[in-house]
C-alpha atoms as a PDB file:
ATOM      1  CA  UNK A   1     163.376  40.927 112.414  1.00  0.00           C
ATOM      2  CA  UNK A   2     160.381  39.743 110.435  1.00  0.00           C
ATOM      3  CA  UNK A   3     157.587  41.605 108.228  1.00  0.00           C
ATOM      4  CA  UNK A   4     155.722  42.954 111.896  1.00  0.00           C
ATOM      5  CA  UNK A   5     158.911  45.403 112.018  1.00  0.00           C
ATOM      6  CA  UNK A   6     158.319  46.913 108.472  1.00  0.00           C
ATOM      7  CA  UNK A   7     155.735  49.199 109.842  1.00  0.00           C
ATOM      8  CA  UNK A   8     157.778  50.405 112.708  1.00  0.00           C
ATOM      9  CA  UNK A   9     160.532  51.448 110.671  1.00  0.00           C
ATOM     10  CA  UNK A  10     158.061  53.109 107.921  1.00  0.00           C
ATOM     11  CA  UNK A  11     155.874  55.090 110.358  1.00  0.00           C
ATOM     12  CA  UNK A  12     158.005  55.567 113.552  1.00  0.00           C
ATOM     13  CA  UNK A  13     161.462  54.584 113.638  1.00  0.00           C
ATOM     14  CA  UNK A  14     162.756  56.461 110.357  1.00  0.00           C
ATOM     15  CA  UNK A  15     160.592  59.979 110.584  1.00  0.00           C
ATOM     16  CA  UNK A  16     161.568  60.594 113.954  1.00  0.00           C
ATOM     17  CA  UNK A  17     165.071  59.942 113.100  1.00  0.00           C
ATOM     18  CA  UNK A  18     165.107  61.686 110.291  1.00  0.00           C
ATOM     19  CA  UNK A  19     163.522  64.493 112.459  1.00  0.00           C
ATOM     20  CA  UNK A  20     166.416  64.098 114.764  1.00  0.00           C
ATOM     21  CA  UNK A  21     168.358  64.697 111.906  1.00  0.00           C
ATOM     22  CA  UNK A  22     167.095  67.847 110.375  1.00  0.00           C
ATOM     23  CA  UNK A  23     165.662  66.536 107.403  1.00  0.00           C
ATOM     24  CA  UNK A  24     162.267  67.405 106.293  1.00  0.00           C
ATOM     25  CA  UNK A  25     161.336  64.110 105.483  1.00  0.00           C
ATOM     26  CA  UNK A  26     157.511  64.477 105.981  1.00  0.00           C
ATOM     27  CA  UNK A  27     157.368  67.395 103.971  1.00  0.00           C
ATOM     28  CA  UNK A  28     159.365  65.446 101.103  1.00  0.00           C
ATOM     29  CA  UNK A  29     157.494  62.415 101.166  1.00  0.00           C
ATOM     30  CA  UNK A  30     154.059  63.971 100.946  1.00  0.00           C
ATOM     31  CA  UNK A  31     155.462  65.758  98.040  1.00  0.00           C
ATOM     32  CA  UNK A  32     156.893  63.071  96.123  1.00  0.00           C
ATOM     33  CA  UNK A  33     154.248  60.800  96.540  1.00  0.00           C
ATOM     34  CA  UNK A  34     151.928  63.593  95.164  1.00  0.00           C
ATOM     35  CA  UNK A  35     154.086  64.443  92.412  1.00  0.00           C
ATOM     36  CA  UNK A  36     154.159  61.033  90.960  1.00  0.00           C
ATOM     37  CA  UNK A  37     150.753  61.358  89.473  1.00  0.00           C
ATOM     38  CA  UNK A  38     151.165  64.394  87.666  1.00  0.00           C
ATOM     39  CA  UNK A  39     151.621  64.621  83.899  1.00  0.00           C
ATOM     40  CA  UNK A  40     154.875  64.984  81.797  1.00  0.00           C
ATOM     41  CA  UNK A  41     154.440  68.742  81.802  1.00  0.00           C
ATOM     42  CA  UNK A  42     153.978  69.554  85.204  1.00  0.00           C
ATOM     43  CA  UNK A  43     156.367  67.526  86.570  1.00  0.00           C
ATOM     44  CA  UNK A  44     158.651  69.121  83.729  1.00  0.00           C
ATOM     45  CA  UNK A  45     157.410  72.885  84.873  1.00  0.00           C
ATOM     46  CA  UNK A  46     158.594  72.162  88.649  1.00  0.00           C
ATOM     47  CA  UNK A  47     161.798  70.296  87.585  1.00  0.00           C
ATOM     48  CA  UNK A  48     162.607  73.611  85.515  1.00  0.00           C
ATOM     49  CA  UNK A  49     161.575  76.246  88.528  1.00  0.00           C
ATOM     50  CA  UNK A  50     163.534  73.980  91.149  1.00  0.00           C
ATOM     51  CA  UNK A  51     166.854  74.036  88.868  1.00  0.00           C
ATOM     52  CA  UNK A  52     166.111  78.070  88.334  1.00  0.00           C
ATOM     53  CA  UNK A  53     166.198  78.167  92.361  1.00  0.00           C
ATOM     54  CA  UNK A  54     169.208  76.149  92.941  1.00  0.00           C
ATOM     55  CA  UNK A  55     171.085  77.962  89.632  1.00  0.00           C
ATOM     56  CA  UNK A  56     170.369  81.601  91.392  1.00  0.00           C
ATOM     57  CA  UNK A  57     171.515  80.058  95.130  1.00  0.00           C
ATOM     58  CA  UNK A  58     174.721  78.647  93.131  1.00  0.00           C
ATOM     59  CA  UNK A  59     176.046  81.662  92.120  1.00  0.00           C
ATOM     60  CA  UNK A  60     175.330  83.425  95.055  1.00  0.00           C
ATOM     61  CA  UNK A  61     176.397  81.248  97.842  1.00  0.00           C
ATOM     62  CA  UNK A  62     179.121  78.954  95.789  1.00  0.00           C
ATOM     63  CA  UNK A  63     183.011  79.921  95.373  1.00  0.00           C
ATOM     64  CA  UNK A  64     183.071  77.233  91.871  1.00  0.00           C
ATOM     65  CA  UNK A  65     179.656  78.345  90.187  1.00  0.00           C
ATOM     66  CA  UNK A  66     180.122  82.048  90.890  1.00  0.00           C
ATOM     67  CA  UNK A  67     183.477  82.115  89.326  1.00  0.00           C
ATOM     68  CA  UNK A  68     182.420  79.704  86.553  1.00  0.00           C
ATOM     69  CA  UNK A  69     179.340  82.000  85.354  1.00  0.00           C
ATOM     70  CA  UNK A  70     181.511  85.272  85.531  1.00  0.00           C
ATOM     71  CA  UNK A  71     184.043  83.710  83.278  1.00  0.00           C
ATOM     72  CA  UNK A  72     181.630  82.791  80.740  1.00  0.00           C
ATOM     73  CA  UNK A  73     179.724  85.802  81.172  1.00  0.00           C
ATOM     74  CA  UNK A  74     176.929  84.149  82.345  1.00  0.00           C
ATOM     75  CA  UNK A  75     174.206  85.250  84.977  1.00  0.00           C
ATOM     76  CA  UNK A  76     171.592  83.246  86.878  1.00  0.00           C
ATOM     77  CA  UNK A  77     168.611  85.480  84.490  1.00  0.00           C
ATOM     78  CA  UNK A  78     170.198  84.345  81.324  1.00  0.00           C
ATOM     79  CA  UNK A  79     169.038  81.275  82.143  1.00  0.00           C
ATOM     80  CA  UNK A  80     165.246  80.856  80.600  1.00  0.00           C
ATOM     81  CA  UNK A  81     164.705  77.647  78.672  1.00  0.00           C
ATOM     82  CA  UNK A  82     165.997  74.338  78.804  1.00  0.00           C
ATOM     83  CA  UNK A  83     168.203  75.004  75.888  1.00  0.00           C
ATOM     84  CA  UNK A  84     169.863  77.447  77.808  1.00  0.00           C
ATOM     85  CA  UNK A  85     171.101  74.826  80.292  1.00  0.00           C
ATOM     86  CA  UNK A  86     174.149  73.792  77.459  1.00  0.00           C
ATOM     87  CA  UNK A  87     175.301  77.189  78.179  1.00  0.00           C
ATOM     88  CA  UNK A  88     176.291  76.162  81.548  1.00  0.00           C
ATOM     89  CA  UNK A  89     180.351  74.427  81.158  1.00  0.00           C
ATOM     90  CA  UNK A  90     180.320  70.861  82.392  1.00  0.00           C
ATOM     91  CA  UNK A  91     181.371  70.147  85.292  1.00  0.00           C
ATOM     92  CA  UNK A  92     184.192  67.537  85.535  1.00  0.00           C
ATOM     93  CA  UNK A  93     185.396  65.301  88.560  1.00  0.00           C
ATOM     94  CA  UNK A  94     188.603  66.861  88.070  1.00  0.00           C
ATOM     95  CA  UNK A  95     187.441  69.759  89.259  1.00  0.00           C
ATOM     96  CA  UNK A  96     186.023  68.926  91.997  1.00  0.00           C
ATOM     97  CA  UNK A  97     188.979  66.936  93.125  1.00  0.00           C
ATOM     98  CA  UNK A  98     191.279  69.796  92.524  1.00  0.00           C
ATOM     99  CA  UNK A  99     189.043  71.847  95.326  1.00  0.00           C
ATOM    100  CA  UNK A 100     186.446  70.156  97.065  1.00  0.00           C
ATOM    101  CA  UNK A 101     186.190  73.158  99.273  1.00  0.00           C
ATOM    102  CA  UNK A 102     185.084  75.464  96.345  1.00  0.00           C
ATOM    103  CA  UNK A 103     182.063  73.706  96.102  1.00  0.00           C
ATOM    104  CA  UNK A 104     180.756  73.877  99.437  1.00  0.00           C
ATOM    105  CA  UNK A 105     177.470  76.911  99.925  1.00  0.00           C
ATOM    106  CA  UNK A 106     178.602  79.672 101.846  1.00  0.00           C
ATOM    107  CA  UNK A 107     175.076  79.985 102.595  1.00  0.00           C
ATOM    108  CA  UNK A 108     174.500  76.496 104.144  1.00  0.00           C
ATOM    109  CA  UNK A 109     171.075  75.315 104.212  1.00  0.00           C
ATOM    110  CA  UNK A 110     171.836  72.574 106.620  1.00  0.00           C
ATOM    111  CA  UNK A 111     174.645  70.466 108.222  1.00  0.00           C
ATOM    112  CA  UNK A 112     177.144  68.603 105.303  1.00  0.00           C
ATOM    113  CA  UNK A 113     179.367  65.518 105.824  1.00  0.00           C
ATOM    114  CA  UNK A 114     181.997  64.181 103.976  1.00  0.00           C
ATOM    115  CA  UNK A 115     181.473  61.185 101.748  1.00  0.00           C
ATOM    116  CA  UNK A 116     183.244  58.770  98.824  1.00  0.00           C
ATOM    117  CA  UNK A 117     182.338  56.776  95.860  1.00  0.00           C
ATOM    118  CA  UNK A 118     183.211  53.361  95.291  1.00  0.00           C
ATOM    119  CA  UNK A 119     185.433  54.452  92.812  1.00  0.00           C
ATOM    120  CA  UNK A 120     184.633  52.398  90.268  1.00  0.00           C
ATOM    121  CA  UNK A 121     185.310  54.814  87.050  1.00  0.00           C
ATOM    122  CA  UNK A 122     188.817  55.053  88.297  1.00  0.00           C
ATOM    123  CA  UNK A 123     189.474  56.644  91.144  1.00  0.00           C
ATOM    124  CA  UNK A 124     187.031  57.713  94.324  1.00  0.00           C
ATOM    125  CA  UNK A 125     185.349  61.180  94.907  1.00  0.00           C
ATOM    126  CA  UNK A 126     185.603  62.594  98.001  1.00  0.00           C
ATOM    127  CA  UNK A 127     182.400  65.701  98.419  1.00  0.00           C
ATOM    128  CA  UNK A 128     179.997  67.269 100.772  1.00  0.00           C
ATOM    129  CA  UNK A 129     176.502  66.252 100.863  1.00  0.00           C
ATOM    130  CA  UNK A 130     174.480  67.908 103.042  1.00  0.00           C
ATOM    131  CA  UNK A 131     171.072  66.884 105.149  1.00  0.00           C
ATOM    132  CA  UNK A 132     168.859  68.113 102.596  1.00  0.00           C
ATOM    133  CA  UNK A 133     170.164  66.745  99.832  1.00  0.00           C
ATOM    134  CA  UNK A 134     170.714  63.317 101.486  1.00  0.00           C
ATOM    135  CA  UNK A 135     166.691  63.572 102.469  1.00  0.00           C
ATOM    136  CA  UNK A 136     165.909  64.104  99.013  1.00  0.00           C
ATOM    137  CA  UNK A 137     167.421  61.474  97.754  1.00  0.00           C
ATOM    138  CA  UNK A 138     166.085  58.686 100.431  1.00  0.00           C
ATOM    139  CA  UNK A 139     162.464  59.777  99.489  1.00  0.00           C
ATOM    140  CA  UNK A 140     163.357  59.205  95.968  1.00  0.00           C
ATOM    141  CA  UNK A 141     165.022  55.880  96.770  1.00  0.00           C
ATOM    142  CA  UNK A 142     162.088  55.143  99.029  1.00  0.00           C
ATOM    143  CA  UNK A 143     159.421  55.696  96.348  1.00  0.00           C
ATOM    144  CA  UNK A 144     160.931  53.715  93.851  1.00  0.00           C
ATOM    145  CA  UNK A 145     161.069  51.005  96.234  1.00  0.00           C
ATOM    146  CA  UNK A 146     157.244  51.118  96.628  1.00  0.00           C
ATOM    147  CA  UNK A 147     157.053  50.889  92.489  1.00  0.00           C
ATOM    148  CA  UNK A 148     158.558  47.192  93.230  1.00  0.00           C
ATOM    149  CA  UNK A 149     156.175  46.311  95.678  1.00  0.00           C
ATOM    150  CA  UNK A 150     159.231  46.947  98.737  1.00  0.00           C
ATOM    151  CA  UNK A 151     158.916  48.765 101.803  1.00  0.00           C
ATOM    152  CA  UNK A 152     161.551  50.461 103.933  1.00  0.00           C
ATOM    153  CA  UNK A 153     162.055  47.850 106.570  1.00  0.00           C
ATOM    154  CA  UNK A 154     161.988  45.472 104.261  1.00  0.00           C
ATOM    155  CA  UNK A 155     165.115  43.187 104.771  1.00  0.00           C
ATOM    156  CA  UNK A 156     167.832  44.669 102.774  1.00  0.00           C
ATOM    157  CA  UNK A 157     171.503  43.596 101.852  1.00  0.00           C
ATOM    158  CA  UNK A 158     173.829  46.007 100.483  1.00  0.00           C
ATOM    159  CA  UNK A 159     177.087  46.691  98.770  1.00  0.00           C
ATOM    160  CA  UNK A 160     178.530  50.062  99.524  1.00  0.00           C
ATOM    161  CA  UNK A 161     181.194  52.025 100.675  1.00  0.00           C
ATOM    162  CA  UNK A 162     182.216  52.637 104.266  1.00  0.00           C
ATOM    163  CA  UNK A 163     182.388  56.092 105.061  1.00  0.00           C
ATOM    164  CA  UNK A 164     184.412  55.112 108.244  1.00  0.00           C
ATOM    165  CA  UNK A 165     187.156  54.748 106.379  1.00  0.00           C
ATOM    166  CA  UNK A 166     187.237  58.339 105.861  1.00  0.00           C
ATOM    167  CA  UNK A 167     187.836  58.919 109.245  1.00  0.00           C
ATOM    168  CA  UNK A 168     191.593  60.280 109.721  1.00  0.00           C
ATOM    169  CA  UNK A 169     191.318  59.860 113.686  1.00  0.00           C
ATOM    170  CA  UNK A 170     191.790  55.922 114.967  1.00  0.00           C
ATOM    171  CA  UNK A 171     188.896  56.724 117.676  1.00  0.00           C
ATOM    172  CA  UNK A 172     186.365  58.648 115.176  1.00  0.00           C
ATOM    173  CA  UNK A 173     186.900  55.827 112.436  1.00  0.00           C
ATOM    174  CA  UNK A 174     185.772  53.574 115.411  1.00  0.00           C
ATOM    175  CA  UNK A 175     182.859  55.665 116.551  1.00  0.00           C
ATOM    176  CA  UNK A 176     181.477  55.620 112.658  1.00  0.00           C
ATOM    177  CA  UNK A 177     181.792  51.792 112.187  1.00  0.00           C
ATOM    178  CA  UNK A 178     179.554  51.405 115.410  1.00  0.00           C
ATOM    179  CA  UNK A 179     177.118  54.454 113.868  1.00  0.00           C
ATOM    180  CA  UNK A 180     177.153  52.452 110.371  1.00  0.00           C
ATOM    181  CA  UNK A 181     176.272  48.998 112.153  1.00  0.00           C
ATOM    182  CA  UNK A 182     173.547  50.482 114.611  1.00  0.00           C
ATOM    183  CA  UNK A 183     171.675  52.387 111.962  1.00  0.00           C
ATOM    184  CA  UNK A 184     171.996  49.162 109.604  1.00  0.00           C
ATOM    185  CA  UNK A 185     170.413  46.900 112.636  1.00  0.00           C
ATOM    186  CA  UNK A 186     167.195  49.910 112.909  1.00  0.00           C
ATOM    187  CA  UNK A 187     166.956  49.922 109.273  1.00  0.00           C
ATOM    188  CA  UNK A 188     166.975  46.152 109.082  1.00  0.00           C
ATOM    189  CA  UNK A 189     169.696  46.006 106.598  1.00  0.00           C
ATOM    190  CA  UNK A 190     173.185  44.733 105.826  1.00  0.00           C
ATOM    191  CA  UNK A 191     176.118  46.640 104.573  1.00  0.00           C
ATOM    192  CA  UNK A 192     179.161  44.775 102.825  1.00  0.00           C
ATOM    193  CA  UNK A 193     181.886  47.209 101.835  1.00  0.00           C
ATOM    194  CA  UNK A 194     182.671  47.538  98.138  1.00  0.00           C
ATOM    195  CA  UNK A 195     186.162  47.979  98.494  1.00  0.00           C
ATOM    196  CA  UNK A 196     186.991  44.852 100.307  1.00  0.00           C
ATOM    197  CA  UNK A 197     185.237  43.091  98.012  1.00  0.00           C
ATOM    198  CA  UNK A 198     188.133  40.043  97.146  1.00  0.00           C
ATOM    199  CA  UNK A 199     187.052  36.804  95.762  1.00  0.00           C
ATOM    200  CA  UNK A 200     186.714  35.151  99.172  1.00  0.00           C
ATOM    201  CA  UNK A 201     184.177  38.020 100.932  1.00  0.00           C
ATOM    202  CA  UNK A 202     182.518  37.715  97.718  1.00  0.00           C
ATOM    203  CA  UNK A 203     182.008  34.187  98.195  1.00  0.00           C
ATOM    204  CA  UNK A 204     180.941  34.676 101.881  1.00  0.00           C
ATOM    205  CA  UNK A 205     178.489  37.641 100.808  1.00  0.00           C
ATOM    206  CA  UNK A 206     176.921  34.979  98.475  1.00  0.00           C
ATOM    207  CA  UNK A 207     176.068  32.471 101.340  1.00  0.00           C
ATOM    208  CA  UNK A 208     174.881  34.995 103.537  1.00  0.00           C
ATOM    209  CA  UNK A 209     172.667  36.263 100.838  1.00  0.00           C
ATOM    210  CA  UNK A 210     171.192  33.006 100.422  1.00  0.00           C
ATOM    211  CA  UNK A 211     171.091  32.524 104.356  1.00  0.00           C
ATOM    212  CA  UNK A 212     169.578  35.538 105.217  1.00  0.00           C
ATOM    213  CA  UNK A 213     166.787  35.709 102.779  1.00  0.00           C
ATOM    214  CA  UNK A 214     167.006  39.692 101.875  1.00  0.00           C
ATOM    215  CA  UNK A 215     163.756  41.322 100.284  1.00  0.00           C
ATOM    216  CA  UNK A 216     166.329  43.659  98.397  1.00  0.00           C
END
């Protein structure tokens, strides 16, 4: 694929499939490229009235947060100012680990998948993420990558974990390995995974880096 496919993938390819998907990508995007040109203190007044949102859906729709705020005594109005954020405990990965389930909206907004990190503090993390949150965070990726001059389409290598090795079921694992490598071949990309990263794929990685020519 050359530079004539970039387009494809930014204007065709990728909303309709994120379409397919249930994500509100046009919606997003329009927003965030918007937002970008606003001043400290509007983008600070949305950032505050978005968390608000997501604090009141928290309690009401999450096992963790609802439990967490009635054993502090804390309610979603106590919540005014940004100093009242420290009243909120931290949230550790121990938690989370202990019961993943607890964390998951009973009040989904749309479809959630299983993931993992690399595990590269220590030990992987295992969570939900659903659609929306996934399409927020490509438009974010995606706009950044325009503040370098990039495009999605642009010929990408990446590092990353597999999520098909999440897959408990020999034919299912299968099925997301062939997902993984057709929606790296639309999006033009290449995904190595992190955790068979020894020092000979690490050598290999480096000469197909430097054979494929990657923009990113």
């Amino acid at each position: 694929m050359n530079d004539k496919y970039t387009p494809i993938l930014r204007d065709w390819i990728y909303p309709i499939a994120q379409r397919v998907q249930n994500r509100n990508y046009s919606k997003l995007m329009t927003e965030a490229t918007k937002n970008q040109f606003l001043s400290q203190d509007e983008l600070r007044n949305i950032q505050f009235n978005k968390l608000i949102a997501l604090i009141h859906h928290a309690y009401r729709s999450v096992p963790h947060y609802r439990d967490t705020f009635d054993l502090v005594g804390l309610k979603p109005e106590d919540i005014r100012s940004w100093d009242d954020f420290s009243k909120i405990p931290i949230l550790t990965k121990e938690q989370i680990l202990k019961n993943p389930d607890g964390f998951v909206s009973r009040n989904l907004r749309s479809p959630i998948r299983r993931i993992q990190t690399s595990g590269s503090t220590g030990s992987p993390l295992r969570f939900y993420l659903s659609q929306a949150a996934a399409a927020s965070a490509n438009v974010s990726r995606i706009r950044a990558l325009r503040w370098w001059g990039l495009e999605l389409g642009d010929r990408e290598v990446r590092v990353w974990t597999s999520h098909a090795d999440l897959e408990p079921v020999f034919w299912t694992a299968i099925i997301e390995h062939w997902r993984i490598f057709f929606r790296d071949t639309l999006m033009n990309r290449r995904t190595f995974d992190v955790n068979k990263m020894t020092p000979k794929n690490m050598d290999k990685l480096w000469w197909f880096i430097k054979k494929y020519h990657p923009n990113i």
